[in-house]
Protein backbone atom coordinates (compact mmCIF):
# COMPACT_ATOMS: atom_id res chain seq x y z
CA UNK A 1 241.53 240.65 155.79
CA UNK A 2 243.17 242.24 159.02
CA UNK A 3 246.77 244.23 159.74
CA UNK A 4 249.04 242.26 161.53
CA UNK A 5 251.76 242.65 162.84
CA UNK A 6 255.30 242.49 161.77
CA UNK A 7 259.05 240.45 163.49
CA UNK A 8 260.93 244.03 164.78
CA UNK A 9 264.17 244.71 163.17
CA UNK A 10 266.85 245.60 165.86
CA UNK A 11 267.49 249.05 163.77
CA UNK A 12 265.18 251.59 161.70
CA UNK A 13 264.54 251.31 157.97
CA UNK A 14 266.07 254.53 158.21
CA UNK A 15 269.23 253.48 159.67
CA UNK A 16 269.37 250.43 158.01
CA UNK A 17 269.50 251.98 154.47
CA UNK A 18 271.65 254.41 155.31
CA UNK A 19 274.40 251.48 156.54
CA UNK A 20 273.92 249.59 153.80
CA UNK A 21 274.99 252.95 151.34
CA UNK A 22 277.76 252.92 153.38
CA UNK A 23 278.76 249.73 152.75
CA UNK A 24 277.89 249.29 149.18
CA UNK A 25 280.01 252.52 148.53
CA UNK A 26 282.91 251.55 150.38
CA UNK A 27 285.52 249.90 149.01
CA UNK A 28 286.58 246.22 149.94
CA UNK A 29 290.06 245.81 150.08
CA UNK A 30 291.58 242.54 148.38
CA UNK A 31 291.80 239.49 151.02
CA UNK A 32 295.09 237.68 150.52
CA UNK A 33 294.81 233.84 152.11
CA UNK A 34 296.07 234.05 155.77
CA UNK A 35 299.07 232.08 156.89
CA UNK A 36 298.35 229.94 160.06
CA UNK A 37 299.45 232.23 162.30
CA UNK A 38 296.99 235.27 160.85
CA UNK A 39 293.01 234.99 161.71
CA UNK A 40 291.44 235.08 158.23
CA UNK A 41 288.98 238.50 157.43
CA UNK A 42 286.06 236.25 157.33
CA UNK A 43 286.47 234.66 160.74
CA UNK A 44 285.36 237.95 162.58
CA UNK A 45 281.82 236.90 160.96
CA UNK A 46 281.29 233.10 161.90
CA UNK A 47 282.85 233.84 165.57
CA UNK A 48 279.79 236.43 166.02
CA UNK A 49 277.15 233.45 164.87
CA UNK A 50 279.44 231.06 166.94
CA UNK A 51 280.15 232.26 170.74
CA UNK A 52 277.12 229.98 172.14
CA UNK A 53 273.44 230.80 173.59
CA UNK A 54 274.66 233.89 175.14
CA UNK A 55 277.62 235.00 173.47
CA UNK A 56 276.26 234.99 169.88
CA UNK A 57 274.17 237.62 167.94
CA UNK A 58 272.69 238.02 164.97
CA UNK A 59 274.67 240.57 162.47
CA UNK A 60 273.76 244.15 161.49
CA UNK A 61 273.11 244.81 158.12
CA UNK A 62 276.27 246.48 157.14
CA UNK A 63 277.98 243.55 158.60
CA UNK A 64 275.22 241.09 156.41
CA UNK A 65 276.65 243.15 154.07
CA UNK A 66 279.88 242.87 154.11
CA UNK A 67 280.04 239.07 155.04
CA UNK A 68 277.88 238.06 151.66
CA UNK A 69 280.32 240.65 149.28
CA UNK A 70 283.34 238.74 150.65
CA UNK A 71 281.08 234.99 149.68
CA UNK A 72 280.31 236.35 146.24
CA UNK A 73 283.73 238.05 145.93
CA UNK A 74 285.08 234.18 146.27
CA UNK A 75 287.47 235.91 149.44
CA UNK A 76 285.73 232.81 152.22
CA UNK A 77 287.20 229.33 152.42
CA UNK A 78 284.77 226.81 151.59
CA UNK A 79 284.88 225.35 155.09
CA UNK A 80 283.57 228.82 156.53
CA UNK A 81 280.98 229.13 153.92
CA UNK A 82 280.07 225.80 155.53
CA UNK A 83 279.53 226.93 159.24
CA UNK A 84 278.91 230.59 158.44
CA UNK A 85 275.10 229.05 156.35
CA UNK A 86 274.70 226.08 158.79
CA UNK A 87 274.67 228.60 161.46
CA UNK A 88 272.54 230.60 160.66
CA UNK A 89 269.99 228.26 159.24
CA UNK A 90 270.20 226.70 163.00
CA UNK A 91 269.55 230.51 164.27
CA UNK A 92 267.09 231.55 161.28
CA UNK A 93 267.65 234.70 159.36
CA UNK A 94 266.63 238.04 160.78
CA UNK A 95 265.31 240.59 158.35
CA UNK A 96 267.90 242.93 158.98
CA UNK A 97 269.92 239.68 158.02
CA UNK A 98 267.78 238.83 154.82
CA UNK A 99 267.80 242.49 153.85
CA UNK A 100 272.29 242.90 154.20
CA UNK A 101 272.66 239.84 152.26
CA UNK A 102 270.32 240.94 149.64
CA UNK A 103 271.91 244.52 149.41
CA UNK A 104 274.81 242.70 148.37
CA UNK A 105 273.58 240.27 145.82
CA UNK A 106 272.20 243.05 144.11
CA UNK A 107 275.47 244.92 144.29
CA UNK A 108 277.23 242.09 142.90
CA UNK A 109 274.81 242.04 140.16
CA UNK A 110 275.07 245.42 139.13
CA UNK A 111 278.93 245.17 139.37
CA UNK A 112 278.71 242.53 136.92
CA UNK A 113 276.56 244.90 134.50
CA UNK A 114 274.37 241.77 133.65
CA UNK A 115 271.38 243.38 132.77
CA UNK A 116 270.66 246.53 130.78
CA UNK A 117 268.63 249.18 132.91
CA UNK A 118 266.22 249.26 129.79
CA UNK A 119 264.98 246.18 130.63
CA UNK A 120 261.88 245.86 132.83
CA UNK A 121 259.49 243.49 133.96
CA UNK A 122 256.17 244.19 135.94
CA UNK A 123 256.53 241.15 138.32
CA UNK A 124 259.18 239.37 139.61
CA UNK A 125 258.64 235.40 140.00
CA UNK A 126 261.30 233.28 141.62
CA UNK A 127 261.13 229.63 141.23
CA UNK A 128 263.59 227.40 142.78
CA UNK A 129 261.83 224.72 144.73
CA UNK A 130 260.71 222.34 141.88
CA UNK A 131 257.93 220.14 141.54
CA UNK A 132 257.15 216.58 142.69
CA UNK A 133 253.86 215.92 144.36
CA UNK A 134 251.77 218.02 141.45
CA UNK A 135 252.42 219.18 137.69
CA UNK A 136 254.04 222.93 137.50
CA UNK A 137 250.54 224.76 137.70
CA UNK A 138 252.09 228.07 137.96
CA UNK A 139 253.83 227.85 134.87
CA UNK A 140 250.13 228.28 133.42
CA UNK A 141 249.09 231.06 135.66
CA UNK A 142 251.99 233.20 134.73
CA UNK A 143 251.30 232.59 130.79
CA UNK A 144 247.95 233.82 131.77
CA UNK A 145 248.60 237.05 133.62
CA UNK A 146 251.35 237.27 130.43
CA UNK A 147 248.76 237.00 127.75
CA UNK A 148 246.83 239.75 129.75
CA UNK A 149 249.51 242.29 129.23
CA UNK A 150 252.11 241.50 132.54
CA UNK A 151 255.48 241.52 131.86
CA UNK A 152 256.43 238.56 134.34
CA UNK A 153 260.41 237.75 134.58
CA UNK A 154 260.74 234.36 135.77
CA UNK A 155 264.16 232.96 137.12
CA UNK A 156 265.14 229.95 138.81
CA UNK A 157 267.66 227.16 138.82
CA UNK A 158 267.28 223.25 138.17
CA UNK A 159 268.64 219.85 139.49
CA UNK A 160 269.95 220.52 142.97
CA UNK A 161 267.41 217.89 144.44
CA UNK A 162 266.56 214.83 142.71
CA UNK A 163 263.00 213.49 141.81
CA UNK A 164 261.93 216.95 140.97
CA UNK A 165 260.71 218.78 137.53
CA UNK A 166 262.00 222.55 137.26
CA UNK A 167 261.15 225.27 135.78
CA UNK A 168 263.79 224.83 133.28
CA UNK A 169 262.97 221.55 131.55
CA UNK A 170 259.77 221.92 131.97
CA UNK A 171 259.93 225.02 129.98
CA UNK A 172 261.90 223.52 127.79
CA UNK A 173 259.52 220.37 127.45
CA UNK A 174 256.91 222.59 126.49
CA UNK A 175 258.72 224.47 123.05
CA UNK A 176 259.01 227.31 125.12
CA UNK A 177 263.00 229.53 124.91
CA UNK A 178 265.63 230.40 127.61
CA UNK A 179 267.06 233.30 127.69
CA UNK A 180 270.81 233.17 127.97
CA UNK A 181 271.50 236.96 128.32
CA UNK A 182 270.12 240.35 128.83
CA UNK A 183 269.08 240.54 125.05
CA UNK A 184 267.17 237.60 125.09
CA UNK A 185 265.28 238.84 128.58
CA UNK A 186 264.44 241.94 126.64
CA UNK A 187 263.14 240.30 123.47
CA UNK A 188 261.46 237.91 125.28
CA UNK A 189 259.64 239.93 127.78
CA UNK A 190 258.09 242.34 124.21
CA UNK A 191 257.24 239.78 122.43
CA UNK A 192 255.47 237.74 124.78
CA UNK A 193 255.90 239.05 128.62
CA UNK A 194 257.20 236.46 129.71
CA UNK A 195 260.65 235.23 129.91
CA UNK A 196 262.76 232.45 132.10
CA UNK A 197 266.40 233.16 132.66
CA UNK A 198 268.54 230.88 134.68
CA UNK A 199 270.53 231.75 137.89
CA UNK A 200 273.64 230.67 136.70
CA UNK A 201 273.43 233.08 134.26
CA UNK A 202 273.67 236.38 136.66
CA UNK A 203 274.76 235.45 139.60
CA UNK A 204 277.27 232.17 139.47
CA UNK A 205 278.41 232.20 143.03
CA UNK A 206 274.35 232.13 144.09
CA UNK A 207 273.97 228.66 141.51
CA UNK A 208 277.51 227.06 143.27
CA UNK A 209 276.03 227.36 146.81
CA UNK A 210 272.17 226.35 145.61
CA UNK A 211 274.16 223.07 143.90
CA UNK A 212 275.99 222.16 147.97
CA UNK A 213 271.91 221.18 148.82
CA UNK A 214 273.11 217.27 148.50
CA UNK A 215 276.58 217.99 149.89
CA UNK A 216 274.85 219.85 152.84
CA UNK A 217 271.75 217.28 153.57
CA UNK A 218 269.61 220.60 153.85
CA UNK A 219 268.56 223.79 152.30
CA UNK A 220 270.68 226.40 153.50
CA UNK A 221 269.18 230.12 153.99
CA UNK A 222 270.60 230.92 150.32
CA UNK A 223 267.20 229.27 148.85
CA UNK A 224 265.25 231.78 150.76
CA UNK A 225 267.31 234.67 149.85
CA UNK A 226 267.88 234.06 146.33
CA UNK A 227 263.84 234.22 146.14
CA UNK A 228 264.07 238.27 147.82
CA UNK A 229 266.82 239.09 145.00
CA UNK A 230 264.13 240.41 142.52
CA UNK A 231 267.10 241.27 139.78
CA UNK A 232 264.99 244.18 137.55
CA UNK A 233 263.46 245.42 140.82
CA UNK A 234 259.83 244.68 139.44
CA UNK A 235 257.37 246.68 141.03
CA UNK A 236 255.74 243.24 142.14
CA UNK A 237 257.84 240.53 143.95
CA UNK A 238 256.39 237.31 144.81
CA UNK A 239 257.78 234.54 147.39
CA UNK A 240 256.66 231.21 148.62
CA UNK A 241 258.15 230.30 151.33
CA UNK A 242 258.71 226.40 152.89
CA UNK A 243 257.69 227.04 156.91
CA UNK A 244 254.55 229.53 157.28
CA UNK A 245 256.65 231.05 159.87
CA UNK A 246 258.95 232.48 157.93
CA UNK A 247 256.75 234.77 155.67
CA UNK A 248 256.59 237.97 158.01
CA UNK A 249 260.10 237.52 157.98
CA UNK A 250 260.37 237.97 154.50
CA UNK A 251 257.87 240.98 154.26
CA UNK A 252 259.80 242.36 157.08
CA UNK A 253 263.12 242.69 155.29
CA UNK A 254 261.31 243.68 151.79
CA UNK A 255 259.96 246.42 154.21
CA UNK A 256 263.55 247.55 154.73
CA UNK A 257 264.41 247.12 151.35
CA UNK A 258 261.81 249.36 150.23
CA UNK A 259 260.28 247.20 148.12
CA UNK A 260 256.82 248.35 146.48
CA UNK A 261 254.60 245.73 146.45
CA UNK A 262 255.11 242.16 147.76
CA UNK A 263 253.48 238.90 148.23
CA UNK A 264 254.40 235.63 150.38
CA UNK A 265 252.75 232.62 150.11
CA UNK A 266 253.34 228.77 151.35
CA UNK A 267 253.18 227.31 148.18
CA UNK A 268 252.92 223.98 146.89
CA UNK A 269 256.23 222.13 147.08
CA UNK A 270 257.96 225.33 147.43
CA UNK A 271 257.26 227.45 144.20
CA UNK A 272 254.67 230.35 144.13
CA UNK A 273 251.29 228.11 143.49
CA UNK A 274 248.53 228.45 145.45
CA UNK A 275 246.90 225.04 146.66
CA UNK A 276 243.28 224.15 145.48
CA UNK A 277 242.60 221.84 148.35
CA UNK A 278 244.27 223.95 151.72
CA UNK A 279 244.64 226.86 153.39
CA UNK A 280 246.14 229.54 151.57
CA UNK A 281 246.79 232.80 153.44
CA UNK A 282 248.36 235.55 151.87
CA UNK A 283 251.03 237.93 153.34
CA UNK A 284 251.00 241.38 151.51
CA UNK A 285 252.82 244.34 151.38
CA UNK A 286 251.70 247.46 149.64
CA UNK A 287 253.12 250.65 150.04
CA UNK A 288 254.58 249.88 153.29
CA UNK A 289 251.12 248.92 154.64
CA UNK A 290 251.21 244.93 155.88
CA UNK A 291 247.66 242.76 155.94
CA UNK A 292 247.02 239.31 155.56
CA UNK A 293 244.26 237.60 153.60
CA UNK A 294 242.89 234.02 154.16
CA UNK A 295 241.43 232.58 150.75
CA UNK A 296 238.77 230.22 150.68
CA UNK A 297 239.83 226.58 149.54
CA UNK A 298 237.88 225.01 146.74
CA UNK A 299 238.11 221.90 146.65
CA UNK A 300 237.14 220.34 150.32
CA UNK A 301 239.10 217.25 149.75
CA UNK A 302 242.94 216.51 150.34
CA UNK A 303 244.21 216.16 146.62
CA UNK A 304 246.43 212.90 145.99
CA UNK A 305 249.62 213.29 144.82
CA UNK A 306 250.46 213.24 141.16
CA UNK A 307 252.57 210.11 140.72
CA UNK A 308 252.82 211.01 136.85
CA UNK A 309 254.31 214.66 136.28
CA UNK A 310 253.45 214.23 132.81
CA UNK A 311 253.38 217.56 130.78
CA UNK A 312 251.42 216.57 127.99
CA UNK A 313 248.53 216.52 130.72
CA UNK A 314 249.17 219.76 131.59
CA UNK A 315 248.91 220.73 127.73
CA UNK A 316 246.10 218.95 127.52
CA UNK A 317 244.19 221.24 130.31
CA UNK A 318 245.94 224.36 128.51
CA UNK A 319 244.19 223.58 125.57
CA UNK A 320 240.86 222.43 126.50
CA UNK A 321 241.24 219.00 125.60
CA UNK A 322 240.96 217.64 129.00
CA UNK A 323 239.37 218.63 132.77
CA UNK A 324 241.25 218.56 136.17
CA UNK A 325 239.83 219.75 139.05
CA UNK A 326 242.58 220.39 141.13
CA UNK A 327 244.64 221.58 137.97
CA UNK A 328 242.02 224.56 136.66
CA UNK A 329 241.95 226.14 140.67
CA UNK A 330 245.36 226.24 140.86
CA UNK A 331 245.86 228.03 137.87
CA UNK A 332 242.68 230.32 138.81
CA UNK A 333 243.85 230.59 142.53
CA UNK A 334 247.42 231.47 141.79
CA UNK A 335 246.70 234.00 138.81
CA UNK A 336 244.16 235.85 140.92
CA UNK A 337 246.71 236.16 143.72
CA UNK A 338 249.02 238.07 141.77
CA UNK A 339 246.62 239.86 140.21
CA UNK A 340 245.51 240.99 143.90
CA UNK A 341 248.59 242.83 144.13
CA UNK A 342 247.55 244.87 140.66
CA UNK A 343 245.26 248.04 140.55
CA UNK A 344 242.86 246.33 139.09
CA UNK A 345 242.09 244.28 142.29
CA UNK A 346 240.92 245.26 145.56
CA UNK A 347 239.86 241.82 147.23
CA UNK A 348 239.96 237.80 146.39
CA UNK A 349 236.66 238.17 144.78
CA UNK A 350 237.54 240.55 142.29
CA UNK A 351 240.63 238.71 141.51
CA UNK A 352 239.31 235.67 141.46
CA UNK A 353 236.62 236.96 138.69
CA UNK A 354 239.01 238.20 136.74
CA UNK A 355 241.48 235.20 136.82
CA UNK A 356 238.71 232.95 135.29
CA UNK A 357 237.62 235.52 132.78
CA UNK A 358 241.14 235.36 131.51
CA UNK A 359 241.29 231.75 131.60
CA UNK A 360 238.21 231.48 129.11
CA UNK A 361 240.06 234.08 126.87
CA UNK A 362 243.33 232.54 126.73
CA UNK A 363 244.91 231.89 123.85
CA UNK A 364 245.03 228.02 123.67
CA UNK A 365 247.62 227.96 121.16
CA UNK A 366 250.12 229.52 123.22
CA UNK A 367 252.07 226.49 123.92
């Protein structure tokens, strides 16, 4: 375990959440379509991304800010929505970036009056990436830390890349409900901790960009971001990220947006599961205090890659019925993880200890 350090922000925390008050309070005027002759109010924002190796910059946070209300708001043309995320997925996101576009996500959010503020969850679990190379794991972790009494809000979105099993279906697959609206999120989460709502169903303009993957040929930063959104502000926010490189990046801006407790990890094929048979280091932030945390791997060998991403087998290892190696420590691995970020865990091998006690106490008849 050591402190590390963190990518520098070009303003304070302070400052930064002070700019972004100022821009979520002020009041965006309507943006008529310009004639020809009239630059359009977005332009201002791709020229600054634009002007070349030494005329370009990265944007402030109220100007983050302001650029991602006008994308939401449906007030960019399609073709600068285009070059503005193409550009900066050739730059890479700052975290004063990450933390302005997020600001405004959850503005939007709120505006819409989506969910009711009685709803809460303990941990917030994106998953967007889907699953290819290895059966959804994770789904079976957080079903575990559920049955031990964490309310864990799972959202996501399906079918932007092909060859891949999300959350979704899978969920689906397995008897288990959607929730639709904020009702459903808060009957699901007391009656069994858990629940799965789909992006689509808060934040539209987020599932219409995540759906231009194919039409792009590449993720654009939105798949990061959408993963920082953390809807209910749960206490506990957890990320995988694609590139190892870009986790400080992401505890960086959840730094600036004050977030309490959050954990990064490369996970496998993209969604928060630890991997059985790597390196997994973990990128925390607690209380504004940064470490990382190397985890032993358990299995010495390089796993090969599930070529049948049958569920039943899955089931089948839920229930006891039937032993996989590489399965069982990535449902151990990945519940003690978040359960590292709890109280009742100081270090991997109290985690770890109390991932597999839960695992022999689970309720097998859960799905």
């Amino acid at each position: 375990m050591s402190e590390s350090t963190l990518p520098q922000a070009p303003s304070s925390i302070e400052t930064s959440a002070v700019s972004a008050k100022t821009g979520v309070k002020r009041q965006r005027e309507h943006v008529h379509t310009p004639n020809k002759d009239t630059e359009h109010p977005f332009a201002p924002f791709v020229r600054i991304l634009a002007k070349g190796k030494t005329g370009s910059r990265s944007l402030t946070e109220e100007e983050s800010f302001k650029a991602f209300s006008m994308i939401l708001d449906g007030e960019v043309e399609d073709v600068q929505l285009g070059a503005f995320l193409m550009l900066l997925r050739v730059k890479e996101e700052t975290p004063t970036e990450q933390a302005g576009f997020t600001r405004a996500i959850r503005q939007y959010i709120k505006n819409n009056n989506f969910f009711s503020p009685d709803v809460k969850a303990d941990i917030d679990w994106p998953s967007y990436a889907g699953k290819h190379k290895q059966l959804p794991w994770y789904l079976c972790a957080a079903l575990l830390l559920a049955g031990s009494g964490l309310k864990v809000f799972m959202h996501g979105v399906e079918g932007h890349t092909s060859g891949r099993l999300y959350t979704e279906q899978a969920l689906k697959n397995l008897g288990i409900g959607i929730a639709n609206n904020s009702a459903d999120i808060g009957k699901q989460l007391s009656e069994n901790n858990f629940c799965f709502l789909p992006l689509e169903k808060f934040c539209s303009p987020l599932h219409r960009i995540i759906q231009l993957r194919n039409t792009f040929g590449v993720r654009s930063p939105v798949h990061s971001l959408i993963r920082m959104t953390n809807p209910l502000r749960c206490k506990i926010s957890l990320q995988s990220v694609f590139h190892p490189s870009y986790a400080k990046t992401h505890i960086s801006a959840a730094l600036q947006l004050e977030q309490p407790s959050s954990l990064v990890i490369k996970g496998e094929g993209g969604e928060f599961e630890m991997r059985p048979d790597a390196k997994n280091t973990l990128h925390i932030l607690q209380q504004g205090h940064y470490l990382e945390e190397t985890w032993a791997r358990p299995l010495p060998e390089k796993t090969p890659v599930c070529t049948d991403l049958n569920l039943d087998h899955l089931l089948d290892v839920w229930r006891g019925r039937r032993e996989d190696r590489y399965g069982l420590q990535a449902i151990r691995l990945t519940s003690a993880a978040v359960l590292r970020m709890t109280k009742q865990c100081k270090n991997e091998n109290e985690a770890l200890s109390l991932a597999e006690d839960l695992w022999q106490k689970r309720k097998r008849d859960l799905i």
